[in-house]
PDB file of N, CA and C in Angstrom:
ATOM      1  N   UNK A   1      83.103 119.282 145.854  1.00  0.00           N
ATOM      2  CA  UNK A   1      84.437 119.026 145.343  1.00  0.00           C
ATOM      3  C   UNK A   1      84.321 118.515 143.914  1.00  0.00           C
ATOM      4  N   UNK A   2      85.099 118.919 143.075  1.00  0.00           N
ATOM      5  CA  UNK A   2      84.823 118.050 141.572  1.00  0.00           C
ATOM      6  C   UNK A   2      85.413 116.821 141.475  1.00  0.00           C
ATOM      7  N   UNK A   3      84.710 116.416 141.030  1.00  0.00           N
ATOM      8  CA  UNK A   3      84.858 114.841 140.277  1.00  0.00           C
ATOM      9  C   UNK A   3      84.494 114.237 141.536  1.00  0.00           C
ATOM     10  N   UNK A   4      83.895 114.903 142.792  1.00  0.00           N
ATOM     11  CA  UNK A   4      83.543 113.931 143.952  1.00  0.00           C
ATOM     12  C   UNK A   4      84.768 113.056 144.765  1.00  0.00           C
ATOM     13  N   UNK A   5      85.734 113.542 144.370  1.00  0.00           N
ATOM     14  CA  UNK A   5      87.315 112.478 145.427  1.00  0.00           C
ATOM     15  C   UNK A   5      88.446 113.397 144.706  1.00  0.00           C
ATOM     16  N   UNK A   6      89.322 113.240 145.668  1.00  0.00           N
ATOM     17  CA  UNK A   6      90.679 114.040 145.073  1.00  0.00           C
ATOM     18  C   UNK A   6      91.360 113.316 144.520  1.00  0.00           C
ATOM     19  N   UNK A   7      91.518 112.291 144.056  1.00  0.00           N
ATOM     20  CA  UNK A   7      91.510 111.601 142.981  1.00  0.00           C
ATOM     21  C   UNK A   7      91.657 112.155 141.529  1.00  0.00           C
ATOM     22  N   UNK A   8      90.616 112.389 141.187  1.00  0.00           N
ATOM     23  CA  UNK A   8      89.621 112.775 139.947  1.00  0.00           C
ATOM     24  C   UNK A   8      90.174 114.284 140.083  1.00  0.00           C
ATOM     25  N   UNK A   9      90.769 115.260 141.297  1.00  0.00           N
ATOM     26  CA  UNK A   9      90.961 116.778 140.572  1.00  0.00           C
ATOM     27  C   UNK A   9      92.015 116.251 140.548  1.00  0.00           C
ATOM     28  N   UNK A  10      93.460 115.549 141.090  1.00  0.00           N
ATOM     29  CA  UNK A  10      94.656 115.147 140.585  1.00  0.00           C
ATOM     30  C   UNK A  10      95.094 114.815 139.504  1.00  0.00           C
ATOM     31  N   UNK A  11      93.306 113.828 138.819  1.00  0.00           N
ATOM     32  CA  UNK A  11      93.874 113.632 137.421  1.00  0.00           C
ATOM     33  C   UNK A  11      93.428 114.805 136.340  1.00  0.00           C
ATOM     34  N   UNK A  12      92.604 115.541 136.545  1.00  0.00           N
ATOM     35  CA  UNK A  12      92.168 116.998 136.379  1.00  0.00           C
ATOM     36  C   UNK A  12      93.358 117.569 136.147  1.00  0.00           C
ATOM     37  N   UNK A  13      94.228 117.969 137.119  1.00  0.00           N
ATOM     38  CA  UNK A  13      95.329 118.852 137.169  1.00  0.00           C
ATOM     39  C   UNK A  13      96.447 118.306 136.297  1.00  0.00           C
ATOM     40  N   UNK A  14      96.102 117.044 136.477  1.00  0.00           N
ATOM     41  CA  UNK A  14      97.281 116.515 135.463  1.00  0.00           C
ATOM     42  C   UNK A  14      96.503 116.636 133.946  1.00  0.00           C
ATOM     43  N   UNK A  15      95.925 116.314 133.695  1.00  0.00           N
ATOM     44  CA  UNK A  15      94.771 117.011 131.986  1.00  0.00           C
ATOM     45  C   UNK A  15      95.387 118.518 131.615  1.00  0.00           C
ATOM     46  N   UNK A  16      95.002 119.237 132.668  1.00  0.00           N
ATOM     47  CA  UNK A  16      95.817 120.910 132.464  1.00  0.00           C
ATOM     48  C   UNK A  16      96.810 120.982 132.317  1.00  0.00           C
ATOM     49  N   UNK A  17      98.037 120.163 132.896  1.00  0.00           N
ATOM     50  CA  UNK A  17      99.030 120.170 132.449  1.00  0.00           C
ATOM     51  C   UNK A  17     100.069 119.868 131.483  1.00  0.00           C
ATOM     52  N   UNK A  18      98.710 118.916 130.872  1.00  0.00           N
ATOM     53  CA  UNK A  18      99.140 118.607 129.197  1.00  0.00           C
ATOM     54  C   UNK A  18      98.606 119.405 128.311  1.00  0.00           C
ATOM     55  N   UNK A  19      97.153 120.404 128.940  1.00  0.00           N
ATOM     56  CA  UNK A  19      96.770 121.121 128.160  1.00  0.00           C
ATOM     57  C   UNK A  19      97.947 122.403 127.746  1.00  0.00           C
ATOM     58  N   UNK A  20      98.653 122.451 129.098  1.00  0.00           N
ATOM     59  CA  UNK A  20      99.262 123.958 129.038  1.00  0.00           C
ATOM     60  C   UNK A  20     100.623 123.804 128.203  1.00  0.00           C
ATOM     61  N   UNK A  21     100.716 122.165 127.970  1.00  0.00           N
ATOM     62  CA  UNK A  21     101.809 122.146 126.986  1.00  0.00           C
ATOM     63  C   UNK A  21     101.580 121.918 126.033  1.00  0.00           C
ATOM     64  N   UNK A  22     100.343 121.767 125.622  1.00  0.00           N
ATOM     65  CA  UNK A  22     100.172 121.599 124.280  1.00  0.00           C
ATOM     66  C   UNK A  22      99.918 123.279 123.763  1.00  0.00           C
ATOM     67  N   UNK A  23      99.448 124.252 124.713  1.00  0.00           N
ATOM     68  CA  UNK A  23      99.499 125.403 124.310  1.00  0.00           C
ATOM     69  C   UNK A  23     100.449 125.892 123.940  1.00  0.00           C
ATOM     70  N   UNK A  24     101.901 125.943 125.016  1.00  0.00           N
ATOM     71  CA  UNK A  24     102.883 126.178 124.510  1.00  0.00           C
ATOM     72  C   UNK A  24     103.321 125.497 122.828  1.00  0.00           C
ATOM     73  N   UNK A  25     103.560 124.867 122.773  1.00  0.00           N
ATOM     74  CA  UNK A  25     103.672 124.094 121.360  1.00  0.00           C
ATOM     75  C   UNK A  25     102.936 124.752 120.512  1.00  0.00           C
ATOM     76  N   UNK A  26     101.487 124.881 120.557  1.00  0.00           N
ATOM     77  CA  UNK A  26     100.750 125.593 119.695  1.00  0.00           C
ATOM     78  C   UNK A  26     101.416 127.097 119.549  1.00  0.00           C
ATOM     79  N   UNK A  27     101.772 127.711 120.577  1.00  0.00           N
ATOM     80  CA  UNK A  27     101.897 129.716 120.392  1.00  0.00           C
ATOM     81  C   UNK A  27     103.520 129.105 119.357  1.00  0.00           C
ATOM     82  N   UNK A  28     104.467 127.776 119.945  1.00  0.00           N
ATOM     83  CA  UNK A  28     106.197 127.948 119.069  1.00  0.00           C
ATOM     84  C   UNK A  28     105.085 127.605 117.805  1.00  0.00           C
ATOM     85  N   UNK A  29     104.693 127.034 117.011  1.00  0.00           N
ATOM     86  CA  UNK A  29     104.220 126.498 115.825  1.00  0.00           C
ATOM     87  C   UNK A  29     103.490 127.953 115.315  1.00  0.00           C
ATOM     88  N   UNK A  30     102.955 128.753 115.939  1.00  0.00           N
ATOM     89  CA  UNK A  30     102.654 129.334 115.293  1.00  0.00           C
ATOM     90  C   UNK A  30     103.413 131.372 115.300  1.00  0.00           C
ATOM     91  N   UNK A  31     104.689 130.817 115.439  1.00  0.00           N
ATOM     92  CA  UNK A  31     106.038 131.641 115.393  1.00  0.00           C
ATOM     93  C   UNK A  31     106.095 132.759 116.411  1.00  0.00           C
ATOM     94  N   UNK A  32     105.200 131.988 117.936  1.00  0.00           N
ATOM     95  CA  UNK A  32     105.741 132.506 118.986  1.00  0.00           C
ATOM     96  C   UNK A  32     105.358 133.877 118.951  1.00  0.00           C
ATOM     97  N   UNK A  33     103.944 134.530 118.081  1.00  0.00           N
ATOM     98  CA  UNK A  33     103.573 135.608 118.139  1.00  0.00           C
ATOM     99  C   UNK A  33     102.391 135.821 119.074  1.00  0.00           C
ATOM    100  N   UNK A  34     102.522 135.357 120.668  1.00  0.00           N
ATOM    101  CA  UNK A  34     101.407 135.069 121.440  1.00  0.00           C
ATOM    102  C   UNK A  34     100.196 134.603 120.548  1.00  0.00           C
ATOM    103  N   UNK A  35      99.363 134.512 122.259  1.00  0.00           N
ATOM    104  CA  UNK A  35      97.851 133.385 121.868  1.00  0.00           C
ATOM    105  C   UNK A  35      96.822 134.337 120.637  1.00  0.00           C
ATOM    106  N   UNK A  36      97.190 135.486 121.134  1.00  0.00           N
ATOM    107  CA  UNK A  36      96.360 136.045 119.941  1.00  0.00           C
ATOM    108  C   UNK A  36      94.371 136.014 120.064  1.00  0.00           C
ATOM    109  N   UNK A  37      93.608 135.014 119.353  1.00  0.00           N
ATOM    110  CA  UNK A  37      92.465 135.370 119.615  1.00  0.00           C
ATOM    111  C   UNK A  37      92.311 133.370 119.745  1.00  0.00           C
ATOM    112  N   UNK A  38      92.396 132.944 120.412  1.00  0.00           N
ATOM    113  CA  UNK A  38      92.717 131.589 120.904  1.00  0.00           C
ATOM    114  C   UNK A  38      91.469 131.313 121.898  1.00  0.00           C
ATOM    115  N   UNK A  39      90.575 130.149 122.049  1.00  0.00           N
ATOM    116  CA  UNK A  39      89.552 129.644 122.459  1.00  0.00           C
ATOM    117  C   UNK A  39      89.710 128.482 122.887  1.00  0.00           C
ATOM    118  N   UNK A  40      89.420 128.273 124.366  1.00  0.00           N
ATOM    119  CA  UNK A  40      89.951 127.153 125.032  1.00  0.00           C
ATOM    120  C   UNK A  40      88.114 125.907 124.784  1.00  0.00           C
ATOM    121  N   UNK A  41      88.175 125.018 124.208  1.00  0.00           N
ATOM    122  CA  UNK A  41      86.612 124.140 124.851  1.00  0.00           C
ATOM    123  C   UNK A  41      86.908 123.191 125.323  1.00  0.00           C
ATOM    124  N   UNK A  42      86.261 122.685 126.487  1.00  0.00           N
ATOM    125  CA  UNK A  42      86.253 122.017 127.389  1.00  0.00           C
ATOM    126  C   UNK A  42      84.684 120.941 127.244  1.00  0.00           C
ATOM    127  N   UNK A  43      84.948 119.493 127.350  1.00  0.00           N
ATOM    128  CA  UNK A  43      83.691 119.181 127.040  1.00  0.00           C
ATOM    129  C   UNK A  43      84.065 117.765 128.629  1.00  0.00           C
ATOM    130  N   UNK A  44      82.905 117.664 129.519  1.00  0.00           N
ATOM    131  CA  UNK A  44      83.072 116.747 130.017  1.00  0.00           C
ATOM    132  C   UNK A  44      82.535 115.522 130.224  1.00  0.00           C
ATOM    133  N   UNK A  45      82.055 114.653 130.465  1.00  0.00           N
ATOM    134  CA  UNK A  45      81.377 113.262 130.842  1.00  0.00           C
ATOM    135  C   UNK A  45      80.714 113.302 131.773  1.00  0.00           C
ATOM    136  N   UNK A  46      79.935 113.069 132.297  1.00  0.00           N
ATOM    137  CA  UNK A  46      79.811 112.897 134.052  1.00  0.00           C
ATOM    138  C   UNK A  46      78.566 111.562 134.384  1.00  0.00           C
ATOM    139  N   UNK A  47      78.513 110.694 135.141  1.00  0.00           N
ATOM    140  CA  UNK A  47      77.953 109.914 135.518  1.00  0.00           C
ATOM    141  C   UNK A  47      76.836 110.660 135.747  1.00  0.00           C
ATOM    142  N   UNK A  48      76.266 111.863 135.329  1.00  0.00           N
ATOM    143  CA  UNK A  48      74.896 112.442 135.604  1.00  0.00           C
ATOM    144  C   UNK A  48      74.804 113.742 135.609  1.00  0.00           C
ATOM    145  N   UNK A  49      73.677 114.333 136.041  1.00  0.00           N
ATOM    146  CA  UNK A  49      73.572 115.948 135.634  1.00  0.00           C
ATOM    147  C   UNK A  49      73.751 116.611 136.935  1.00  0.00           C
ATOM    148  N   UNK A  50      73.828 115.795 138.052  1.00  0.00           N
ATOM    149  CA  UNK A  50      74.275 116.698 139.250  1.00  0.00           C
ATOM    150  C   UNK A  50      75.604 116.906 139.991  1.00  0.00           C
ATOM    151  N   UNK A  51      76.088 118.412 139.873  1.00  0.00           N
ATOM    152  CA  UNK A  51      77.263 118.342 139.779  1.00  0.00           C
ATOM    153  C   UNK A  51      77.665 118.413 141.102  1.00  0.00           C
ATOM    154  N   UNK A  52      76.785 118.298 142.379  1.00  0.00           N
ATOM    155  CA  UNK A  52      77.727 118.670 143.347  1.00  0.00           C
ATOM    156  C   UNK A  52      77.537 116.426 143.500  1.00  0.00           C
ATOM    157  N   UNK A  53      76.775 116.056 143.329  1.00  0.00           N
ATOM    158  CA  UNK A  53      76.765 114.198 143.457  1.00  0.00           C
ATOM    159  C   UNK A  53      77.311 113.436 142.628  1.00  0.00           C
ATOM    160  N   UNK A  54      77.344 113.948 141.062  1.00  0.00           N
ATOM    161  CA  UNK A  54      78.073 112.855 140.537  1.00  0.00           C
ATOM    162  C   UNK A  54      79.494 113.193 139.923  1.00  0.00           C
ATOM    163  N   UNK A  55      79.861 112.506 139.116  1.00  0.00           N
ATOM    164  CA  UNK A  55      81.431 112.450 138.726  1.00  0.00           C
ATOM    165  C   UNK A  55      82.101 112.519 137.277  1.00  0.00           C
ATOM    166  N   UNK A  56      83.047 113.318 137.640  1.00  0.00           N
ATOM    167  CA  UNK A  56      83.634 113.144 135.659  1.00  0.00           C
ATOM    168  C   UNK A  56      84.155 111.729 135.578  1.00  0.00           C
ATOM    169  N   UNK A  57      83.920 111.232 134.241  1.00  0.00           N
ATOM    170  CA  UNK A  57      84.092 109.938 133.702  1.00  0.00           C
ATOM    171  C   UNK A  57      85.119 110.499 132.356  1.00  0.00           C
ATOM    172  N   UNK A  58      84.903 111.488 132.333  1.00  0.00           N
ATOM    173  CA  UNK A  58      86.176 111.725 131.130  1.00  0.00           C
ATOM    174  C   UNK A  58      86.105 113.542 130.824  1.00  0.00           C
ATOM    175  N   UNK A  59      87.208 113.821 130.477  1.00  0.00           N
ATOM    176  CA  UNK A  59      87.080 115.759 130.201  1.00  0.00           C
ATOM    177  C   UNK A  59      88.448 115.256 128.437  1.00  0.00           C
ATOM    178  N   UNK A  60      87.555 116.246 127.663  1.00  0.00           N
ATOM    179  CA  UNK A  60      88.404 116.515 126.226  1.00  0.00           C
ATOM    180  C   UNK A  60      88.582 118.301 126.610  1.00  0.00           C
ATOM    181  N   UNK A  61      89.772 118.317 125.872  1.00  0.00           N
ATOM    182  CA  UNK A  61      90.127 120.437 126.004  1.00  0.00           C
ATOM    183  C   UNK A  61      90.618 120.417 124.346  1.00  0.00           C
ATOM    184  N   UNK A  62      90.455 121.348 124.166  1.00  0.00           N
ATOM    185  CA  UNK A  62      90.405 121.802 122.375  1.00  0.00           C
ATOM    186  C   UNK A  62      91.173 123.278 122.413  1.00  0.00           C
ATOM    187  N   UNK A  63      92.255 123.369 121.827  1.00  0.00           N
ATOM    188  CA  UNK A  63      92.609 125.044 121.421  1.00  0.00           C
ATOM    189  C   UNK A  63      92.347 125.124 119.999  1.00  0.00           C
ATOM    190  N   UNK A  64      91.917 126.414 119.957  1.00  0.00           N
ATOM    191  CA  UNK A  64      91.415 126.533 118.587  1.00  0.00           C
ATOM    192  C   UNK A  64      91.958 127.859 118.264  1.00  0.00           C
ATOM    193  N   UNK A  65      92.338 128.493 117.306  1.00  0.00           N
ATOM    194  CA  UNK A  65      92.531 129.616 116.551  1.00  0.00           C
ATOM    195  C   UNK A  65      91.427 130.393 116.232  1.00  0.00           C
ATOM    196  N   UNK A  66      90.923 132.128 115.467  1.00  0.00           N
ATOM    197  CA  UNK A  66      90.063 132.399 115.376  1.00  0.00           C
ATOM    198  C   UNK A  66      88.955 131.822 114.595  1.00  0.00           C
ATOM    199  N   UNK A  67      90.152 131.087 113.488  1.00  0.00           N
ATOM    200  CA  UNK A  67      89.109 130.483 112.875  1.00  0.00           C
ATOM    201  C   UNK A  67      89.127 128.986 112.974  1.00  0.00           C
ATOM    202  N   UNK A  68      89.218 128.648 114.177  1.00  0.00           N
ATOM    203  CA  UNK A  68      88.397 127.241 114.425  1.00  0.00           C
ATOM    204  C   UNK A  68      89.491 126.180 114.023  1.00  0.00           C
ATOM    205  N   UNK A  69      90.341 126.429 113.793  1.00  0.00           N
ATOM    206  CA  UNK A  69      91.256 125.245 113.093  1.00  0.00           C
ATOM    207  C   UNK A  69      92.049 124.827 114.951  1.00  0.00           C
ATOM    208  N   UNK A  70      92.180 123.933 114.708  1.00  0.00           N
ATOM    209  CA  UNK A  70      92.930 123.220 116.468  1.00  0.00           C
ATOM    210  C   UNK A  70      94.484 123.230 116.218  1.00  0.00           C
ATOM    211  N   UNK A  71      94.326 123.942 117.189  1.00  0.00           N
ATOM    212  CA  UNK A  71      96.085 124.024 117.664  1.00  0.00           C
ATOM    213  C   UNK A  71      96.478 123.199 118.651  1.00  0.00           C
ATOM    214  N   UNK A  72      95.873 122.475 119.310  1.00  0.00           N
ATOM    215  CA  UNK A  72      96.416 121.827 120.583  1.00  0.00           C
ATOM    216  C   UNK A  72      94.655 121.118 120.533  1.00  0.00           C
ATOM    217  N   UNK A  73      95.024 119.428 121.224  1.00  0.00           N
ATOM    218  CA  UNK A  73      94.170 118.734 122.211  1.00  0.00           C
ATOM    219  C   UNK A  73      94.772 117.995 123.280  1.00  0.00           C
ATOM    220  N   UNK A  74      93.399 117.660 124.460  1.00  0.00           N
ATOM    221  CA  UNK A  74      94.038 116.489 124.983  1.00  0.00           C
ATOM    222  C   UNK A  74      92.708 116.027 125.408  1.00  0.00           C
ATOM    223  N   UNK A  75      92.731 114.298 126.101  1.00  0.00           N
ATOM    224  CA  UNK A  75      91.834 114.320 126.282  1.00  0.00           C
ATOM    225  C   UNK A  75      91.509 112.881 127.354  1.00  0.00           C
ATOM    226  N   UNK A  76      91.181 113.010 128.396  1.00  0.00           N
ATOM    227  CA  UNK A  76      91.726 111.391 129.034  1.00  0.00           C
ATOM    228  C   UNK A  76      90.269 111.258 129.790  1.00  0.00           C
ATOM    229  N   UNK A  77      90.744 109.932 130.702  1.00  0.00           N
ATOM    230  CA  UNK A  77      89.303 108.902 131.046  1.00  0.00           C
ATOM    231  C   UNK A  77      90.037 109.894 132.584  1.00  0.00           C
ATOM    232  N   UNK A  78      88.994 110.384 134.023  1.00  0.00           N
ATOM    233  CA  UNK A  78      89.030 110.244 135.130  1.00  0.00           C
ATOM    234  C   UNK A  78      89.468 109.395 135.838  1.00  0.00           C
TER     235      UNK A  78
END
């Protein structure tokens, strides 16, 4: 299970759901001509390198444009 407790995917799901509005915001700002060539990164934390035992301690998400400039973040503690 991720993040090891349902807990941790609740607050997961809630992360995505600021991600998916910050996307929206990003496609109106950039005059609503769809995502275009758009790159989602995802970077996470984890109390260790094993993913089925340990736990996210924090996840950042990044939208980026082709050329790298950020259209959208978010980024919270587990």
């Amino acid at each position: 299970m991720l993040g090891g407790n349902r807990g941790g995917l609740g607050r997961l799901r809630s992360c995505a759901g600021r991600l998916w509005r910050g996307r929206r915001r990003a496609a109106a700002m950039a005059g609503g001509g769809g995502m275009g060539q758009r790159m989602v990164w995802v970077d996470l934390e984890m109390t260790g390198l094993d993913v089925e035992k340990d736990q996210i301690l924090e996840m950042a998400c990044l939208i980026t444009d082709s050329d790298l400039n950020v259209l959208a973040e978010v980024s919270t503690a587990v």
